[in-house]
PDB file of N, CA and C in Angstrom:
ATOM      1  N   UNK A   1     -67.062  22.859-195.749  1.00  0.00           N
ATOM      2  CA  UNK A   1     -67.788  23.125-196.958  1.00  0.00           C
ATOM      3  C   UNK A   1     -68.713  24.324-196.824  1.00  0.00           C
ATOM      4  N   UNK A   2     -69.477  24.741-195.451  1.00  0.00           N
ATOM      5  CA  UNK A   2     -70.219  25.857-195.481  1.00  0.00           C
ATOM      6  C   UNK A   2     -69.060  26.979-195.966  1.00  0.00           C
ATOM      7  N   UNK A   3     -67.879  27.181-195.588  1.00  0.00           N
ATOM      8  CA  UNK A   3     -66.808  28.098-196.130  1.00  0.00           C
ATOM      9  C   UNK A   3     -67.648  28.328-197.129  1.00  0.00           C
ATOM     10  N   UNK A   4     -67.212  27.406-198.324  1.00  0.00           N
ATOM     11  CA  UNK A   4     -67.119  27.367-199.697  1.00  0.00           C
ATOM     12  C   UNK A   4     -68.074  28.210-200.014  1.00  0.00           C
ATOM     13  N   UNK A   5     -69.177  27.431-199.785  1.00  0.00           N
ATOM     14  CA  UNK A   5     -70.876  28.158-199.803  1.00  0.00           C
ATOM     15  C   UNK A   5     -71.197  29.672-199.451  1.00  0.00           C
ATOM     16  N   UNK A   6     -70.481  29.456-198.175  1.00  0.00           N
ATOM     17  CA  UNK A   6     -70.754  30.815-197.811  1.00  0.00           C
ATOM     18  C   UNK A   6     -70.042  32.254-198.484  1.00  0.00           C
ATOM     19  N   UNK A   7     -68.883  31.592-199.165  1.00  0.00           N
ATOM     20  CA  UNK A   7     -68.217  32.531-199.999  1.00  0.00           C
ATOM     21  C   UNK A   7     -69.042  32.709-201.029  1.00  0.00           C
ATOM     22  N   UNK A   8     -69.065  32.014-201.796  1.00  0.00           N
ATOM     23  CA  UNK A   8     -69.744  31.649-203.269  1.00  0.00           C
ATOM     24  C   UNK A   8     -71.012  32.563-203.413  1.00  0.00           C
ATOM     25  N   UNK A   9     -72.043  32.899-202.264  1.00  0.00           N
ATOM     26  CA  UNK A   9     -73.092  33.099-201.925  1.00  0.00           C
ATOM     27  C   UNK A   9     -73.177  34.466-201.593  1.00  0.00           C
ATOM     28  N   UNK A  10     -71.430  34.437-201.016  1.00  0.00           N
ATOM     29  CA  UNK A  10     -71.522  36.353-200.816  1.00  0.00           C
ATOM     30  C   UNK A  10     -71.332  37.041-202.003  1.00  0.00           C
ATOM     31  N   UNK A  11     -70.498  36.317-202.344  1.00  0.00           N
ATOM     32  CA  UNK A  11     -69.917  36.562-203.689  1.00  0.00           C
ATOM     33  C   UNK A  11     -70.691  37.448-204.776  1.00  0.00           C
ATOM     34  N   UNK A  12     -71.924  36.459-205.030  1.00  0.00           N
ATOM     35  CA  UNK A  12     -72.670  36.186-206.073  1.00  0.00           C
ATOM     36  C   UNK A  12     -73.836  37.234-206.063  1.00  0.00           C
ATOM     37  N   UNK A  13     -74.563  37.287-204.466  1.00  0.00           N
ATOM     38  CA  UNK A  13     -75.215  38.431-204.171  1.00  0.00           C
ATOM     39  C   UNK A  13     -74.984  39.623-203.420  1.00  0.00           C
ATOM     40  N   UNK A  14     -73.866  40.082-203.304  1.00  0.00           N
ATOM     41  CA  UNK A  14     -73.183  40.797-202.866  1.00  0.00           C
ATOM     42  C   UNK A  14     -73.647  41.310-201.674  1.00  0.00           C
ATOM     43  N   UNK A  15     -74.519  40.698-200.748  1.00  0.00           N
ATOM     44  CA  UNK A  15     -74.903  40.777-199.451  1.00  0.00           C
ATOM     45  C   UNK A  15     -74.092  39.623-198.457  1.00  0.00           C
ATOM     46  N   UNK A  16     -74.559  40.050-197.282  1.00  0.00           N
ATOM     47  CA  UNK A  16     -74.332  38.649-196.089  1.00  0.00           C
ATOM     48  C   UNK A  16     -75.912  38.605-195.129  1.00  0.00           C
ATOM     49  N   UNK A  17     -76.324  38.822-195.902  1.00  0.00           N
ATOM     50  CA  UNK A  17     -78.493  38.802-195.010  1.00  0.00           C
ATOM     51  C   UNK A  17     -78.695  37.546-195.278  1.00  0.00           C
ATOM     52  N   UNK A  18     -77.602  36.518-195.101  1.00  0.00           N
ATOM     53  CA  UNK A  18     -77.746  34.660-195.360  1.00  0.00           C
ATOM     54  C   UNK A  18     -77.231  34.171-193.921  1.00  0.00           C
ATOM     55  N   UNK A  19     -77.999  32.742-194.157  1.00  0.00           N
ATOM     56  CA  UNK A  19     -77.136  31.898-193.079  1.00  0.00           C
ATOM     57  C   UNK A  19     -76.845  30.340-193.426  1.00  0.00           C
ATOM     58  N   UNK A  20     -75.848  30.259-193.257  1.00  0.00           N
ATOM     59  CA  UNK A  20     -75.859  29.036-193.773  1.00  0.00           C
ATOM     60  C   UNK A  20     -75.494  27.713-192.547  1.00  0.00           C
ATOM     61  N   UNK A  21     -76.212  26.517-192.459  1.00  0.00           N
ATOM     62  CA  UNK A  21     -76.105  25.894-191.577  1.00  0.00           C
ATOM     63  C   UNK A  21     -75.401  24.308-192.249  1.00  0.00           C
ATOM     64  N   UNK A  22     -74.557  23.892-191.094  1.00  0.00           N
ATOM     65  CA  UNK A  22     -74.156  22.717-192.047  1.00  0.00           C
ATOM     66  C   UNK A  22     -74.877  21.277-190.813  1.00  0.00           C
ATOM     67  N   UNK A  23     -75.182  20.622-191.416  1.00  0.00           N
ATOM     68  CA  UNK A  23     -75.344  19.074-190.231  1.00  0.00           C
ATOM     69  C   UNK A  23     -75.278  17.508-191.182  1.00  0.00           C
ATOM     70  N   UNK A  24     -74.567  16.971-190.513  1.00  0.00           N
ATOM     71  CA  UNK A  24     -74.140  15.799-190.737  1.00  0.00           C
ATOM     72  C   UNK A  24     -74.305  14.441-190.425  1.00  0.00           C
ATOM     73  N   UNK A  25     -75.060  13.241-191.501  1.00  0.00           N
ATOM     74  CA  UNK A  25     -76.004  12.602-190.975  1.00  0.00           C
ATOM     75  C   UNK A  25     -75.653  11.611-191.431  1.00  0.00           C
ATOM     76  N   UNK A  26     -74.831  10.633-191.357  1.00  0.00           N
ATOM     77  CA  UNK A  26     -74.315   8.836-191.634  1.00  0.00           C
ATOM     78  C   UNK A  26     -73.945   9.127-193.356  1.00  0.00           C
ATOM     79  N   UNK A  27     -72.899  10.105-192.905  1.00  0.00           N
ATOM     80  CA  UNK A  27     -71.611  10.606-194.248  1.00  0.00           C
ATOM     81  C   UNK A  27     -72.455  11.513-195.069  1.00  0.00           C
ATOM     82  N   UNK A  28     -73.101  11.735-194.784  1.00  0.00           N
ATOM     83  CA  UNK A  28     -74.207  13.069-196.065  1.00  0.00           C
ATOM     84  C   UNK A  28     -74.257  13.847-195.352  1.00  0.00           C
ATOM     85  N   UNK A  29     -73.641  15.422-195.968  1.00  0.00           N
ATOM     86  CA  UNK A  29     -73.753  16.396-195.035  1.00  0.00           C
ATOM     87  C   UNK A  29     -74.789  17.676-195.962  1.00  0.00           C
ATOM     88  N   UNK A  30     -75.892  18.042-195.185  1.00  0.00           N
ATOM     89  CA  UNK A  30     -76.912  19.024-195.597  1.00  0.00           C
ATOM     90  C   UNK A  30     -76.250  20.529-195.192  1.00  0.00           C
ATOM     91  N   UNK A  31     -76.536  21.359-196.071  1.00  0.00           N
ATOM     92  CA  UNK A  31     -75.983  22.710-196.279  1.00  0.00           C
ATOM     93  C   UNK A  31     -77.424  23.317-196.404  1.00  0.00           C
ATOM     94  N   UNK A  32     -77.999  23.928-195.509  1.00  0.00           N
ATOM     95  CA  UNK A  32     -78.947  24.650-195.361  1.00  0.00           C
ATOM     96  C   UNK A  32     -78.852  26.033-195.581  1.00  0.00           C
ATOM     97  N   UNK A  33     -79.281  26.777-196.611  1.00  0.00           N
ATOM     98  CA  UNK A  33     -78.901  28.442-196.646  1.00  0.00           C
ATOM     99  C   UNK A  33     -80.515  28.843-196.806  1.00  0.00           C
ATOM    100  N   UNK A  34     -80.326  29.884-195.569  1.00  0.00           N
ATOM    101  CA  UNK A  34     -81.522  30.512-195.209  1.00  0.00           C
ATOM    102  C   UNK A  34     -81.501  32.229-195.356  1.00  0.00           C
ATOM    103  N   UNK A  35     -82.295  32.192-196.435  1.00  0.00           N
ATOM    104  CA  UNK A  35     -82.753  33.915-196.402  1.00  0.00           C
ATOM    105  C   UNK A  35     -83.964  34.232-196.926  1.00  0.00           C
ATOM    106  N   UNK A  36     -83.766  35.859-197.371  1.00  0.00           N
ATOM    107  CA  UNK A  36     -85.053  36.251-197.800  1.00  0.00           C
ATOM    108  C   UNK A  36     -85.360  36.159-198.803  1.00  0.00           C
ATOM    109  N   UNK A  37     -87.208  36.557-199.352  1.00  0.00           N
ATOM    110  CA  UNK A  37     -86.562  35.622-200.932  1.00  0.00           C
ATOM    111  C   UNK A  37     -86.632  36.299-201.951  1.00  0.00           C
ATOM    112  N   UNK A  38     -86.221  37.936-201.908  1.00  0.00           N
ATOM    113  CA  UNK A  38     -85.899  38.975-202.816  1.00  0.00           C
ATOM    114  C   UNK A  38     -83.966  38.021-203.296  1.00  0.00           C
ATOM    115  N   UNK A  39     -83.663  37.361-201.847  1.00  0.00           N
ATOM    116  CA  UNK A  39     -82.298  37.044-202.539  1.00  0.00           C
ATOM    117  C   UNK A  39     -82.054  35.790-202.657  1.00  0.00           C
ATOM    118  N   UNK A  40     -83.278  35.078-202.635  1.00  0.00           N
ATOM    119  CA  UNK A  40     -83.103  33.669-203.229  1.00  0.00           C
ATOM    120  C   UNK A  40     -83.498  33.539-204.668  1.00  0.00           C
ATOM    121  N   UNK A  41     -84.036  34.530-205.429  1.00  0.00           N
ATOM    122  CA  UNK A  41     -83.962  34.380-206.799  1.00  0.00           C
ATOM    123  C   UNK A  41     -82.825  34.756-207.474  1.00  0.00           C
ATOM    124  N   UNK A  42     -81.739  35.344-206.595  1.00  0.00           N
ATOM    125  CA  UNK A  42     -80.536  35.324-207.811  1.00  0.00           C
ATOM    126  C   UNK A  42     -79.684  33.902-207.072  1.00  0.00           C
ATOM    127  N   UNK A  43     -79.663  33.624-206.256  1.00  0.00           N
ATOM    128  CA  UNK A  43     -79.183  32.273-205.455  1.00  0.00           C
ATOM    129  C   UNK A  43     -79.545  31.262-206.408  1.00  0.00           C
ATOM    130  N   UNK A  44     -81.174  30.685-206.203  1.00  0.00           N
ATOM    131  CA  UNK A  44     -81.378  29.486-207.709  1.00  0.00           C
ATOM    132  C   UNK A  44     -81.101  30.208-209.001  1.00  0.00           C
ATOM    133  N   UNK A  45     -81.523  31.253-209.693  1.00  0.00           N
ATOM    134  CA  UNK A  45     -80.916  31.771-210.842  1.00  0.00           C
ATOM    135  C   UNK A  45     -82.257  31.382-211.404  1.00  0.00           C
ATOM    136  N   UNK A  46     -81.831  31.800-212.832  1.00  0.00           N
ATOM    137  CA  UNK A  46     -83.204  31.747-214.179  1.00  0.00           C
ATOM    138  C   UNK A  46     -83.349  30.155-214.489  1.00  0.00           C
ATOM    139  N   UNK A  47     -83.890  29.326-214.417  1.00  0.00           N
ATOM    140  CA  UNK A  47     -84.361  28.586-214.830  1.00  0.00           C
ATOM    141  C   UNK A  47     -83.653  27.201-213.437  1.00  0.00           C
ATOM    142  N   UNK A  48     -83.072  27.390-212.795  1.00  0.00           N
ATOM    143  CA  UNK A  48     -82.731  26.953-211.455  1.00  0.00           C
ATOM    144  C   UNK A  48     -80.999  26.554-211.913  1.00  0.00           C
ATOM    145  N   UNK A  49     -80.267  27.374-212.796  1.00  0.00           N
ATOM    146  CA  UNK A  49     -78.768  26.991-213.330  1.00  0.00           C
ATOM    147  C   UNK A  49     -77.750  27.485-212.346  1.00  0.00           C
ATOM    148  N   UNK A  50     -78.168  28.810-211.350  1.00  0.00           N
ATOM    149  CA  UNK A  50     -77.347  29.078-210.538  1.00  0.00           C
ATOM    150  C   UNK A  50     -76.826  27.844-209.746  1.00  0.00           C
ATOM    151  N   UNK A  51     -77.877  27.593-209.159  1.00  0.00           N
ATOM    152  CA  UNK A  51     -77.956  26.740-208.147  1.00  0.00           C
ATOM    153  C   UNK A  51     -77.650  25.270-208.283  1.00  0.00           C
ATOM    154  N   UNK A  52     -77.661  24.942-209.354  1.00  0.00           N
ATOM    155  CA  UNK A  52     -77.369  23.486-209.950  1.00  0.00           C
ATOM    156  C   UNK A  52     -75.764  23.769-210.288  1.00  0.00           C
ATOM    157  N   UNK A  53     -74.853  24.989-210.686  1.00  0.00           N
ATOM    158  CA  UNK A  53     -73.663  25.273-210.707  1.00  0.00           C
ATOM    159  C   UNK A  53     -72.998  25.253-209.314  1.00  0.00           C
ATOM    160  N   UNK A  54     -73.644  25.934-208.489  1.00  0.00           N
ATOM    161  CA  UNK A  54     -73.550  25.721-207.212  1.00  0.00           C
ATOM    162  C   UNK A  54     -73.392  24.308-206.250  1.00  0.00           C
ATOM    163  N   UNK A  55     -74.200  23.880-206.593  1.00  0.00           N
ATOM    164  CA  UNK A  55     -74.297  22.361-206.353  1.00  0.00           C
ATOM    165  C   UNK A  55     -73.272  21.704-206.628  1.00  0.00           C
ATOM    166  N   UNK A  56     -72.637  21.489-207.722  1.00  0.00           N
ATOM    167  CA  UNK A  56     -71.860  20.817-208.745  1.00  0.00           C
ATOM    168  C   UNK A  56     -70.270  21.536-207.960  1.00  0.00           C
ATOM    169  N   UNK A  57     -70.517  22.795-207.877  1.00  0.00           N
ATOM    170  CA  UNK A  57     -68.742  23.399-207.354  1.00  0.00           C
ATOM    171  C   UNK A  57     -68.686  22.901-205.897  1.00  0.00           C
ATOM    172  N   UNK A  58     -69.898  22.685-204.822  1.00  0.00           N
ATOM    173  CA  UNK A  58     -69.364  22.411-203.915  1.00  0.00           C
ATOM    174  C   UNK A  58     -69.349  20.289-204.063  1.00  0.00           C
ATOM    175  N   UNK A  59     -70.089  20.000-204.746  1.00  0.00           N
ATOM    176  CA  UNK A  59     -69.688  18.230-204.675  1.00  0.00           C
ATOM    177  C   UNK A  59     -68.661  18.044-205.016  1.00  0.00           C
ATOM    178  N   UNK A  60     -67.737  18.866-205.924  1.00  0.00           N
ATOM    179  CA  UNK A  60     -66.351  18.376-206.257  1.00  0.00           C
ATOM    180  C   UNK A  60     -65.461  18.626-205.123  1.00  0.00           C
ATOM    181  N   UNK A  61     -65.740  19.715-204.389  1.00  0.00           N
ATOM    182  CA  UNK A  61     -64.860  19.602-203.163  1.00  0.00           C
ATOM    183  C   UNK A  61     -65.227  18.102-202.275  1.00  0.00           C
ATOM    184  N   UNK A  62     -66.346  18.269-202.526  1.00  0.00           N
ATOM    185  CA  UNK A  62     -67.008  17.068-201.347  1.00  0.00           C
ATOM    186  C   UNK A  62     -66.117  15.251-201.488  1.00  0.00           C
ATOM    187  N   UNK A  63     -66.229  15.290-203.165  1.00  0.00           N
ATOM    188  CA  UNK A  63     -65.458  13.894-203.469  1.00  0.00           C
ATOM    189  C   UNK A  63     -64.272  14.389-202.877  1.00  0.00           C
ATOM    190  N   UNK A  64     -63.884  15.277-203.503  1.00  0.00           N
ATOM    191  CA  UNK A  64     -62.197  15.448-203.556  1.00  0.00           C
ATOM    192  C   UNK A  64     -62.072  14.945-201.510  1.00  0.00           C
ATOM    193  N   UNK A  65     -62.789  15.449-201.052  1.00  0.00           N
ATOM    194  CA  UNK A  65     -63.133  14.784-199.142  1.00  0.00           C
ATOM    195  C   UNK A  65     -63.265  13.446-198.987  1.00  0.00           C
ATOM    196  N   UNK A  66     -63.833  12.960-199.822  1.00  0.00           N
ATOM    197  CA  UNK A  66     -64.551  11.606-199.826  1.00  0.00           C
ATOM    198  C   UNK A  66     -65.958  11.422-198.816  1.00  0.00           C
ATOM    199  N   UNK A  67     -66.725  12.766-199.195  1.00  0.00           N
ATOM    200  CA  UNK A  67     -68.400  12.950-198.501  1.00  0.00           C
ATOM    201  C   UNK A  67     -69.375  13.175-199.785  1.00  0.00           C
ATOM    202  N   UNK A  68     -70.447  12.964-199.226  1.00  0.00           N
ATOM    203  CA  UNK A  68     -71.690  13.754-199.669  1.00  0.00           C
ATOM    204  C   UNK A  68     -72.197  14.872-199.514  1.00  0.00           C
ATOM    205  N   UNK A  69     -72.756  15.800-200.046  1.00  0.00           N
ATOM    206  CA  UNK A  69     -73.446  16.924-199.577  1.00  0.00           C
ATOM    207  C   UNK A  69     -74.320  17.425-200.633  1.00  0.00           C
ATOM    208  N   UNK A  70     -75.358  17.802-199.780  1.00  0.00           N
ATOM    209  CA  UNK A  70     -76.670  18.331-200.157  1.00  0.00           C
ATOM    210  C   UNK A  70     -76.992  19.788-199.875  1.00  0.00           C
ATOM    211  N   UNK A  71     -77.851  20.681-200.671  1.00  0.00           N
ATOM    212  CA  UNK A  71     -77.855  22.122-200.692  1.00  0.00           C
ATOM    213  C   UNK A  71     -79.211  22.443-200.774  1.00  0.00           C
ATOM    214  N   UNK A  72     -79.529  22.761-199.305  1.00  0.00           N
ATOM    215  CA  UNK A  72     -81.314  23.400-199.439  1.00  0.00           C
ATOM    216  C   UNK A  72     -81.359  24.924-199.616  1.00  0.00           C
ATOM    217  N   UNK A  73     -82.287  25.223-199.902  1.00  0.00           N
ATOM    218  CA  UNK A  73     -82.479  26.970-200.095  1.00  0.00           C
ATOM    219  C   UNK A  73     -83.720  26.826-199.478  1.00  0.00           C
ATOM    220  N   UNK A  74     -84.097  27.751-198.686  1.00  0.00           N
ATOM    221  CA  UNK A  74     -85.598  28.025-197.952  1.00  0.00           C
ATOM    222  C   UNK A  74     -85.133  29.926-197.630  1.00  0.00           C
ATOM    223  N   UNK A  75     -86.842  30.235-197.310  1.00  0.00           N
ATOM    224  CA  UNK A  75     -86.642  31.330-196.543  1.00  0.00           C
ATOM    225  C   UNK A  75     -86.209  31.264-195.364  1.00  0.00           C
ATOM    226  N   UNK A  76     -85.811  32.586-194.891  1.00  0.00           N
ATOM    227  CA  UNK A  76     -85.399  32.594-193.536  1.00  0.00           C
ATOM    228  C   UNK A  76     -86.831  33.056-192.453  1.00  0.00           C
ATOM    229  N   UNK A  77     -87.115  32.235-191.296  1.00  0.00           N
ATOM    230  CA  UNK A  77     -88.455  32.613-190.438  1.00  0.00           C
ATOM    231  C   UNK A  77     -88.001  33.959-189.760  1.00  0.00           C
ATOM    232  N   UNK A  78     -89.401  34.721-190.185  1.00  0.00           N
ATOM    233  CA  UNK A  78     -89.030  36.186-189.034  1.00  0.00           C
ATOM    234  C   UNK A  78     -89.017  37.663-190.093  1.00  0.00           C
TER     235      UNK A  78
END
């Protein structure tokens, strides 16, 4: 699923100054994407719709798996 993300993400901001981390914790798997935060405002989007679209395209892969997954956005330290 980081694939997915990580495409989606290049995609969208036409950089790769991201990282995305995946970890997996009693069937819920957290998708951590870490950057700066000139490029985390087009990542959540205007009113937080990017990111809730985002959300939504990677859980359908996730059922279609039969998992969970969760999507943090933070800055990146440094």
């Amino acid at each position: 699923m980081s694939e997915l993300l990580t495409y989606i993400i290049k995609n969208l901001t036409g950089t790769d100054e991201f990282s995305v981390t995946e970890e997996s914790l009693e069937g819920t798997t957290t998708l951590q994407i870490k950057t700066d935060p000139s490029i985390i405002r087009h990542i959540i989007g205007k009113e937080g719709r990017t990111i809730k679209n985002i959300r939504r395209i990677v859980a359908i892969k996730a059922a279609l798996e039969g998992k969970t997954v969760n999507i943090e956005v933070s800055e990146a330290e440094g």
